[in-house]
PDB file of N, CA and C in Angstrom:
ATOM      1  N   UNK A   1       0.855  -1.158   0.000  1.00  0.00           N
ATOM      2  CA  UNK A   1       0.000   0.000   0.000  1.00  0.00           C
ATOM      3  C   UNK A   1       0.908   1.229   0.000  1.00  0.00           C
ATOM      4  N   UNK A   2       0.578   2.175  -0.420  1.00  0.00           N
ATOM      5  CA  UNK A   2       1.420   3.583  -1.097  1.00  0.00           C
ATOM      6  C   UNK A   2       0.196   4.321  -0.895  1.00  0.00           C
ATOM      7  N   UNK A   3       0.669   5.190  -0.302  1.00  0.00           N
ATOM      8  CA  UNK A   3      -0.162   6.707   0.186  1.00  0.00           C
ATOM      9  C   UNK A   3       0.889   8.082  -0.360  1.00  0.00           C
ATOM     10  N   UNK A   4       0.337   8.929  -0.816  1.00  0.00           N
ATOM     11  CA  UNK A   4       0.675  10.062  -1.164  1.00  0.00           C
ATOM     12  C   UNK A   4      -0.153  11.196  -0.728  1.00  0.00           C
ATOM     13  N   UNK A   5       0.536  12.104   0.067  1.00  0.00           N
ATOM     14  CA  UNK A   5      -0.212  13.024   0.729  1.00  0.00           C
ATOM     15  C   UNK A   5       0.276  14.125   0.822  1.00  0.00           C
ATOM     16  N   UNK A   6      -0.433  15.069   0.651  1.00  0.00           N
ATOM     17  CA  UNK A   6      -0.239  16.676   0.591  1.00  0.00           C
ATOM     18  C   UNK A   6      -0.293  17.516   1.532  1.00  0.00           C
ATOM     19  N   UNK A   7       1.107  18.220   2.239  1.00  0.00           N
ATOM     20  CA  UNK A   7       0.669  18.741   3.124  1.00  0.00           C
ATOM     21  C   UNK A   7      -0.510  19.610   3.157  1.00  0.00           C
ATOM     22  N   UNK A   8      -1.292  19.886   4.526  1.00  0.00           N
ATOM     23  CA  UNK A   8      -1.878  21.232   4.357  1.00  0.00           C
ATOM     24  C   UNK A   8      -3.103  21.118   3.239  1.00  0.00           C
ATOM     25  N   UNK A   9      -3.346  20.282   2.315  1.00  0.00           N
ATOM     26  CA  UNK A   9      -4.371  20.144   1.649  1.00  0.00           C
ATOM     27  C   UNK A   9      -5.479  18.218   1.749  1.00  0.00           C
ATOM     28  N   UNK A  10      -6.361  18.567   1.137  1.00  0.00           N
ATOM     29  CA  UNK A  10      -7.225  17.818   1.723  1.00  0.00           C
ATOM     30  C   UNK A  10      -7.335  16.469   0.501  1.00  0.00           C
ATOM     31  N   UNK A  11      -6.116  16.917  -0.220  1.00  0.00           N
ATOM     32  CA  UNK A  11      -5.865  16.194  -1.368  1.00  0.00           C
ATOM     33  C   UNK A  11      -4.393  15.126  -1.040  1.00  0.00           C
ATOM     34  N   UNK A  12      -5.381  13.630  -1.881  1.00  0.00           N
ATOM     35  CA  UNK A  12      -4.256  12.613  -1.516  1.00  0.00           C
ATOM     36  C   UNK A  12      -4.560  11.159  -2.563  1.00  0.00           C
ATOM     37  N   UNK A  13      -3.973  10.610  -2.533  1.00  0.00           N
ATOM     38  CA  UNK A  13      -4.181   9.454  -3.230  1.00  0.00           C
ATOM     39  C   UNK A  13      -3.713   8.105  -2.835  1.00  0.00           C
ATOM     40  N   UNK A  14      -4.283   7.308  -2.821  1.00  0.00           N
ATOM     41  CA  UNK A  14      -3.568   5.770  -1.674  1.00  0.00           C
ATOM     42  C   UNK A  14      -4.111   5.110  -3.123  1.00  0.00           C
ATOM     43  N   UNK A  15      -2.425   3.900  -3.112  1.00  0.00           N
ATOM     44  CA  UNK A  15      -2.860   2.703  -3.928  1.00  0.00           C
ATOM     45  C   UNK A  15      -2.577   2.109  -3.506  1.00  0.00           C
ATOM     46  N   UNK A  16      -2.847   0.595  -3.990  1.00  0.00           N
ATOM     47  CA  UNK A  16      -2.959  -0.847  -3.200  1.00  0.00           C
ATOM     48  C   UNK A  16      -2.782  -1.746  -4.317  1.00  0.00           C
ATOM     49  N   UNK A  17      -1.997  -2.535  -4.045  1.00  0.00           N
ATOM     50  CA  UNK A  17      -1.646  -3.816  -5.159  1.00  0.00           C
ATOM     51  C   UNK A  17      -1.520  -5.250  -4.581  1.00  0.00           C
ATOM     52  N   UNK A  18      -1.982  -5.806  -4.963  1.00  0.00           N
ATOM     53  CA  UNK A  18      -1.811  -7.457  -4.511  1.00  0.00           C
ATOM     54  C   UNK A  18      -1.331  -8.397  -6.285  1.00  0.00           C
ATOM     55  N   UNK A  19      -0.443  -9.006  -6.066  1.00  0.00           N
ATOM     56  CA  UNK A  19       0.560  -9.632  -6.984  1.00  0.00           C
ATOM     57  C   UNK A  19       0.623 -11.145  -6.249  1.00  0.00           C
ATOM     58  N   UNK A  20       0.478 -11.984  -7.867  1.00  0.00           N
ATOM     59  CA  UNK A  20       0.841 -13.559  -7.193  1.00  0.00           C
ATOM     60  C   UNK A  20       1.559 -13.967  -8.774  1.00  0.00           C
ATOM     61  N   UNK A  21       2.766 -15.178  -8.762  1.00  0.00           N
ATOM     62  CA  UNK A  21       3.318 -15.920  -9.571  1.00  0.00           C
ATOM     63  C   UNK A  21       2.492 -17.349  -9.295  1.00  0.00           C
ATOM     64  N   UNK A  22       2.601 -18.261 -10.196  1.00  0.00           N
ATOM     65  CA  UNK A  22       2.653 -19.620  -9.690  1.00  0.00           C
ATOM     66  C   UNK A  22       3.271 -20.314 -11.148  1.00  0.00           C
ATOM     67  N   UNK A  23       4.395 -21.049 -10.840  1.00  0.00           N
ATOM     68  CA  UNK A  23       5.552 -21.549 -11.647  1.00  0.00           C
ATOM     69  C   UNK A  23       4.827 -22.727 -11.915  1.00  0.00           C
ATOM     70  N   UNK A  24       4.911 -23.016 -13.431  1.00  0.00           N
ATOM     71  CA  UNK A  24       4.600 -24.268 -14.255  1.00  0.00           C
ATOM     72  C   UNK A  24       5.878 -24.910 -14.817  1.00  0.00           C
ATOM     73  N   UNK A  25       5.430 -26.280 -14.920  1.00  0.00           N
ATOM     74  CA  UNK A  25       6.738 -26.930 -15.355  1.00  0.00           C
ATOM     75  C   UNK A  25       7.719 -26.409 -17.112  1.00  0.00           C
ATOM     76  N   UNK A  26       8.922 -26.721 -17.128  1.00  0.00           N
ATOM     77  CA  UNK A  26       8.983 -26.046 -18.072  1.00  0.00           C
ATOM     78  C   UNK A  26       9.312 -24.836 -18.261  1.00  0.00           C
ATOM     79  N   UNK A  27       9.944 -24.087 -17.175  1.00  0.00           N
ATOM     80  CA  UNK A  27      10.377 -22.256 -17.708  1.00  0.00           C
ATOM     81  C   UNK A  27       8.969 -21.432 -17.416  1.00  0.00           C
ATOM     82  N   UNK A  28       7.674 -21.948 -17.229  1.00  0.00           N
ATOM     83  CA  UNK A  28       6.703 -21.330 -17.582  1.00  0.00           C
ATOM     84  C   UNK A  28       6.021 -20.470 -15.993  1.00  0.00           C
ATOM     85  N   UNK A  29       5.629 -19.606 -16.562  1.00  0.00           N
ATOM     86  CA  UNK A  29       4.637 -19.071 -15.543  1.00  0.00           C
ATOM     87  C   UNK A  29       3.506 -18.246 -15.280  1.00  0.00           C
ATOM     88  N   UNK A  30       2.397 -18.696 -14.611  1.00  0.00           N
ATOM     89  CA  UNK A  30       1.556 -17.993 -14.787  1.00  0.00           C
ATOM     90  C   UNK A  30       1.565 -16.630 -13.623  1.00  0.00           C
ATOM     91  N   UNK A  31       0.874 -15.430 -14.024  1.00  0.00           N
ATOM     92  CA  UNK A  31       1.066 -14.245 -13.117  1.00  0.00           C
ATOM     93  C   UNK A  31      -0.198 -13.817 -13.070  1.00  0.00           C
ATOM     94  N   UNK A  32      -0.674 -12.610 -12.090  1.00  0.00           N
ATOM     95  CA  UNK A  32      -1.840 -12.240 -11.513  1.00  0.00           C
ATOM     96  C   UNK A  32      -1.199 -10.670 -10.937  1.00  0.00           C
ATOM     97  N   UNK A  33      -1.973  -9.978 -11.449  1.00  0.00           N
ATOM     98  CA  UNK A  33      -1.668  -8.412 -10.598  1.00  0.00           C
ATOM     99  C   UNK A  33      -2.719  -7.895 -10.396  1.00  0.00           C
ATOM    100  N   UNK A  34      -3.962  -7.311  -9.258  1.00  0.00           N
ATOM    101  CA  UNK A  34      -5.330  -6.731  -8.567  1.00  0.00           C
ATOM    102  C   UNK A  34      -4.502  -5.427  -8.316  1.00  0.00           C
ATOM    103  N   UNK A  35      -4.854  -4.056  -8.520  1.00  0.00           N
ATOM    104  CA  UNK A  35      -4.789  -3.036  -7.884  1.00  0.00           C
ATOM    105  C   UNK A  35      -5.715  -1.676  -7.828  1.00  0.00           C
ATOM    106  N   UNK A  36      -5.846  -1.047  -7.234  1.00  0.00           N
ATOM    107  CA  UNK A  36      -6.692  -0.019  -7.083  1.00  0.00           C
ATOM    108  C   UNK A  36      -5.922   1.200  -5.927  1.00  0.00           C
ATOM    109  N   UNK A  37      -6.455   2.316  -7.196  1.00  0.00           N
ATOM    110  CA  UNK A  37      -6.367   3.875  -6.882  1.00  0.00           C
ATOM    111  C   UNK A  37      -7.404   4.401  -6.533  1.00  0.00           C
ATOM    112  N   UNK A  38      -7.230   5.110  -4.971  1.00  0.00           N
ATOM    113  CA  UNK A  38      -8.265   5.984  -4.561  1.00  0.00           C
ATOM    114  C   UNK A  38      -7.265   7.406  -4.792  1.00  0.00           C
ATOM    115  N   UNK A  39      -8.399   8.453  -5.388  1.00  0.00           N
ATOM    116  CA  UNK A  39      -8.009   9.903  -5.142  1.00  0.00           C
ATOM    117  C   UNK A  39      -8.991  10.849  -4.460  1.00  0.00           C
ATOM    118  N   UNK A  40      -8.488  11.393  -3.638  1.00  0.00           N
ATOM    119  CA  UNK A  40      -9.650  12.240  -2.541  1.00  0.00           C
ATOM    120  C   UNK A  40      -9.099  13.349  -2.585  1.00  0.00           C
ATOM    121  N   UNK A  41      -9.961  14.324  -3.402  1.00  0.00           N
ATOM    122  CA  UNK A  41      -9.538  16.060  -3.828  1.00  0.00           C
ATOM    123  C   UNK A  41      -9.478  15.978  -5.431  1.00  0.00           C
ATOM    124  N   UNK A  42      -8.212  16.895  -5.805  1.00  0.00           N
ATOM    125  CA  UNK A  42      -8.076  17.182  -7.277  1.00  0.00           C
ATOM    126  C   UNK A  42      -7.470  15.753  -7.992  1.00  0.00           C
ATOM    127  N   UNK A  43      -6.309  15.242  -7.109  1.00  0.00           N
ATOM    128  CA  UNK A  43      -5.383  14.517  -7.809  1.00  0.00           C
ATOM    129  C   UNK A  43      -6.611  13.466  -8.909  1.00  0.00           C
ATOM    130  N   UNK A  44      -5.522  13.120 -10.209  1.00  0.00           N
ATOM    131  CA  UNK A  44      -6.070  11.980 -11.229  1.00  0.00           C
ATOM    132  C   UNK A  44      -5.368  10.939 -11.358  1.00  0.00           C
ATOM    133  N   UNK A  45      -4.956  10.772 -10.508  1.00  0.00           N
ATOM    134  CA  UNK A  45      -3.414   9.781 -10.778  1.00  0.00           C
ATOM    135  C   UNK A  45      -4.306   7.820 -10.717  1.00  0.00           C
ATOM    136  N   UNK A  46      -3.730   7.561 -11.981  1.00  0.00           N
ATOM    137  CA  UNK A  46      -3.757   6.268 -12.556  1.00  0.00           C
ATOM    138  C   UNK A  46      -2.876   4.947 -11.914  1.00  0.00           C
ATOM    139  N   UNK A  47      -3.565   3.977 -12.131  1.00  0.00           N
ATOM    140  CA  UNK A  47      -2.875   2.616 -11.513  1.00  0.00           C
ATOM    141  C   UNK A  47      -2.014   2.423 -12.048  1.00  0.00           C
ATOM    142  N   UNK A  48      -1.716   2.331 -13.367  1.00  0.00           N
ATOM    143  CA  UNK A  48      -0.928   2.460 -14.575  1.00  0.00           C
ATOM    144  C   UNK A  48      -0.775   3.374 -15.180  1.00  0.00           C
ATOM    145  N   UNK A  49       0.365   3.865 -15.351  1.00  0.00           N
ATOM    146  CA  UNK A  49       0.938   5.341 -16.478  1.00  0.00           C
ATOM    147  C   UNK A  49       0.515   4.946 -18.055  1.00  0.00           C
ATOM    148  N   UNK A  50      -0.393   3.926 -18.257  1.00  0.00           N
ATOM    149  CA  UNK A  50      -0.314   2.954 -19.674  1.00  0.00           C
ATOM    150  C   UNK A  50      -0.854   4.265 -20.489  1.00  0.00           C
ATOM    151  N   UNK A  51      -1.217   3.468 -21.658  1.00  0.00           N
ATOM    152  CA  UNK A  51      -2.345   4.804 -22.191  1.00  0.00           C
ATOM    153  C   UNK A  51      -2.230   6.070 -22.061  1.00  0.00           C
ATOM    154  N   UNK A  52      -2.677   6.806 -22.837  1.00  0.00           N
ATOM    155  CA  UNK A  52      -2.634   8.809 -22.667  1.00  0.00           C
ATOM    156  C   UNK A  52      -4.755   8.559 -23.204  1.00  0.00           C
ATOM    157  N   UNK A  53      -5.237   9.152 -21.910  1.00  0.00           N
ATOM    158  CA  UNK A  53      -6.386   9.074 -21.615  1.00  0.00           C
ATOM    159  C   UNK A  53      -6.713   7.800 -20.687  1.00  0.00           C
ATOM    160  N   UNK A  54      -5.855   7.008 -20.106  1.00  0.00           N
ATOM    161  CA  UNK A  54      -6.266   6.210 -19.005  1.00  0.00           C
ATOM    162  C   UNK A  54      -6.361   6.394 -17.674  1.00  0.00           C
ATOM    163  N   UNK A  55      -6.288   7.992 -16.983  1.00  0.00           N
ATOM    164  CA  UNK A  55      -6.430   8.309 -15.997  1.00  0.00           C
ATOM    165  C   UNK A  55      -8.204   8.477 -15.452  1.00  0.00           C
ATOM    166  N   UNK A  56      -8.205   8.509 -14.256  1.00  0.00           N
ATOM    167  CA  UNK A  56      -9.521   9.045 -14.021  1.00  0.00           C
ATOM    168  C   UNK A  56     -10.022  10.553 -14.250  1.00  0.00           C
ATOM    169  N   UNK A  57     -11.505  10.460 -13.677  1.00  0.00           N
ATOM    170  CA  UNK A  57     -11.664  12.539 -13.284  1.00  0.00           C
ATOM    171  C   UNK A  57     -10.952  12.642 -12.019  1.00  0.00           C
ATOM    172  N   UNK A  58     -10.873  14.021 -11.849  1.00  0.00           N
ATOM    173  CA  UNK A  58      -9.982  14.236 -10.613  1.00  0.00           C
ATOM    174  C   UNK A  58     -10.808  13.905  -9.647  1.00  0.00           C
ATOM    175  N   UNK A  59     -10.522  13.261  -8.169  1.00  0.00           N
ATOM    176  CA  UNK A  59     -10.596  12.769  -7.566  1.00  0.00           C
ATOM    177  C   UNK A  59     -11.701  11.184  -7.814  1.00  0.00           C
ATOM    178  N   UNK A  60     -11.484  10.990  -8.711  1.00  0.00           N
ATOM    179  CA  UNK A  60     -12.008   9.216  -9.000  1.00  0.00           C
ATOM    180  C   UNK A  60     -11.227   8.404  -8.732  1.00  0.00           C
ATOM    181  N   UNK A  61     -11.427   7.047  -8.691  1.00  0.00           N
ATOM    182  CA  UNK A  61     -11.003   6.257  -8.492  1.00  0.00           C
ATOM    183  C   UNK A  61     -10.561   5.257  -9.716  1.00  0.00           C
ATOM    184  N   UNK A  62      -9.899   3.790  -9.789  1.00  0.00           N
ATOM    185  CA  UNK A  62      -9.441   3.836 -11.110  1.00  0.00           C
ATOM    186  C   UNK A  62      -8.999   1.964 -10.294  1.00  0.00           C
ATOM    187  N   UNK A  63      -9.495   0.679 -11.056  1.00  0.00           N
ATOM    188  CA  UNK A  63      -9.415  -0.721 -10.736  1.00  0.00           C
ATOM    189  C   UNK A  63      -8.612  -1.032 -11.475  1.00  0.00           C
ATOM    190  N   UNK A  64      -7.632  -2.220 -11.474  1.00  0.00           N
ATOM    191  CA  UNK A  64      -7.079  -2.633 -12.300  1.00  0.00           C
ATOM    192  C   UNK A  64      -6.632  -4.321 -12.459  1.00  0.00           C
ATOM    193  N   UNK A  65      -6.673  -4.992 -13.115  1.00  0.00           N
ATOM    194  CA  UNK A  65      -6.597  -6.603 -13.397  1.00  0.00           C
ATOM    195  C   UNK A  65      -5.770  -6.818 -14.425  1.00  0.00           C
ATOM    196  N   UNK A  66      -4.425  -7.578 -13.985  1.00  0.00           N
ATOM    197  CA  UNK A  66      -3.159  -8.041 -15.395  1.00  0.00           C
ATOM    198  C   UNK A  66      -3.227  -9.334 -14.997  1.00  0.00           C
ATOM    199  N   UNK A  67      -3.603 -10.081 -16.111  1.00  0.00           N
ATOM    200  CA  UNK A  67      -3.433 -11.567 -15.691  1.00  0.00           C
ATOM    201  C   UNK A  67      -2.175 -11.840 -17.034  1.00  0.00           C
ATOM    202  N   UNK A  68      -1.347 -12.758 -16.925  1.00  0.00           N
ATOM    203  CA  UNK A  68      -0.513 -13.708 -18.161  1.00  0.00           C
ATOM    204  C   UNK A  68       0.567 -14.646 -17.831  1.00  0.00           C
ATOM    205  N   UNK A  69       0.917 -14.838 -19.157  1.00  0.00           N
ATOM    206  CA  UNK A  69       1.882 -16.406 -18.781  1.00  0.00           C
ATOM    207  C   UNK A  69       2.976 -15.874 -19.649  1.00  0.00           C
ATOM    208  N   UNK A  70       3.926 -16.117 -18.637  1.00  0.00           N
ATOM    209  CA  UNK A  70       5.668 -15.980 -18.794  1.00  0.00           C
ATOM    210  C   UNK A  70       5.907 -17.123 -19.416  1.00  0.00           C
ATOM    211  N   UNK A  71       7.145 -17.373 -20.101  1.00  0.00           N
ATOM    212  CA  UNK A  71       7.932 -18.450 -20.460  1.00  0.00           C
ATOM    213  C   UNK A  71       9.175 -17.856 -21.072  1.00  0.00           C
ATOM    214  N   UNK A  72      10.299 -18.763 -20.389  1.00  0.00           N
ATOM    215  CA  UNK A  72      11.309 -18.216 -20.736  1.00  0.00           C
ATOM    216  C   UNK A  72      12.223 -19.096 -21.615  1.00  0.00           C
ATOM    217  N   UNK A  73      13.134 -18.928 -22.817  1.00  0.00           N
ATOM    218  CA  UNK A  73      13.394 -19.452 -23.883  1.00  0.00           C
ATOM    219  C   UNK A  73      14.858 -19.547 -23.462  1.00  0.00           C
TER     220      UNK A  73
END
């Protein structure tokens, strides 16, 4: 969990991430990433910097889900 906070203002933003691996035979692996952005005040700040237009409105909130499979050669 990551909090960012402003002095003196009523503006802030807390994120939260939960991450799991689980190794398959073979080099392989499957992955899992859950996270979520709260913003309370102006801030727009995104779970991911991905995209240009993937932020929220200012003070929204913003979910996020990466699922995939690694393998290494």
């Amino acid at each position: 969990m990551l909090r960012l906070d402003f002095k003196g203002s009523p503006n802030r933003a807390t994120l939260a991430v939960l991450r799991g691996t689980y190794h398959l035979p073979k080099r392989t692996a499957a992955y899992v990433s859950v996270g979520h952005m709260r913003n309370d005040g102006a801030p727009a700040l995104a779970v991911s910097s991905g995209a240009a237009g993937s932020a929220p409105e200012p003070g929204g909130n913003q979910n996020s889900v990466i699922v995939g499979l690694r393998h290494a050669f």
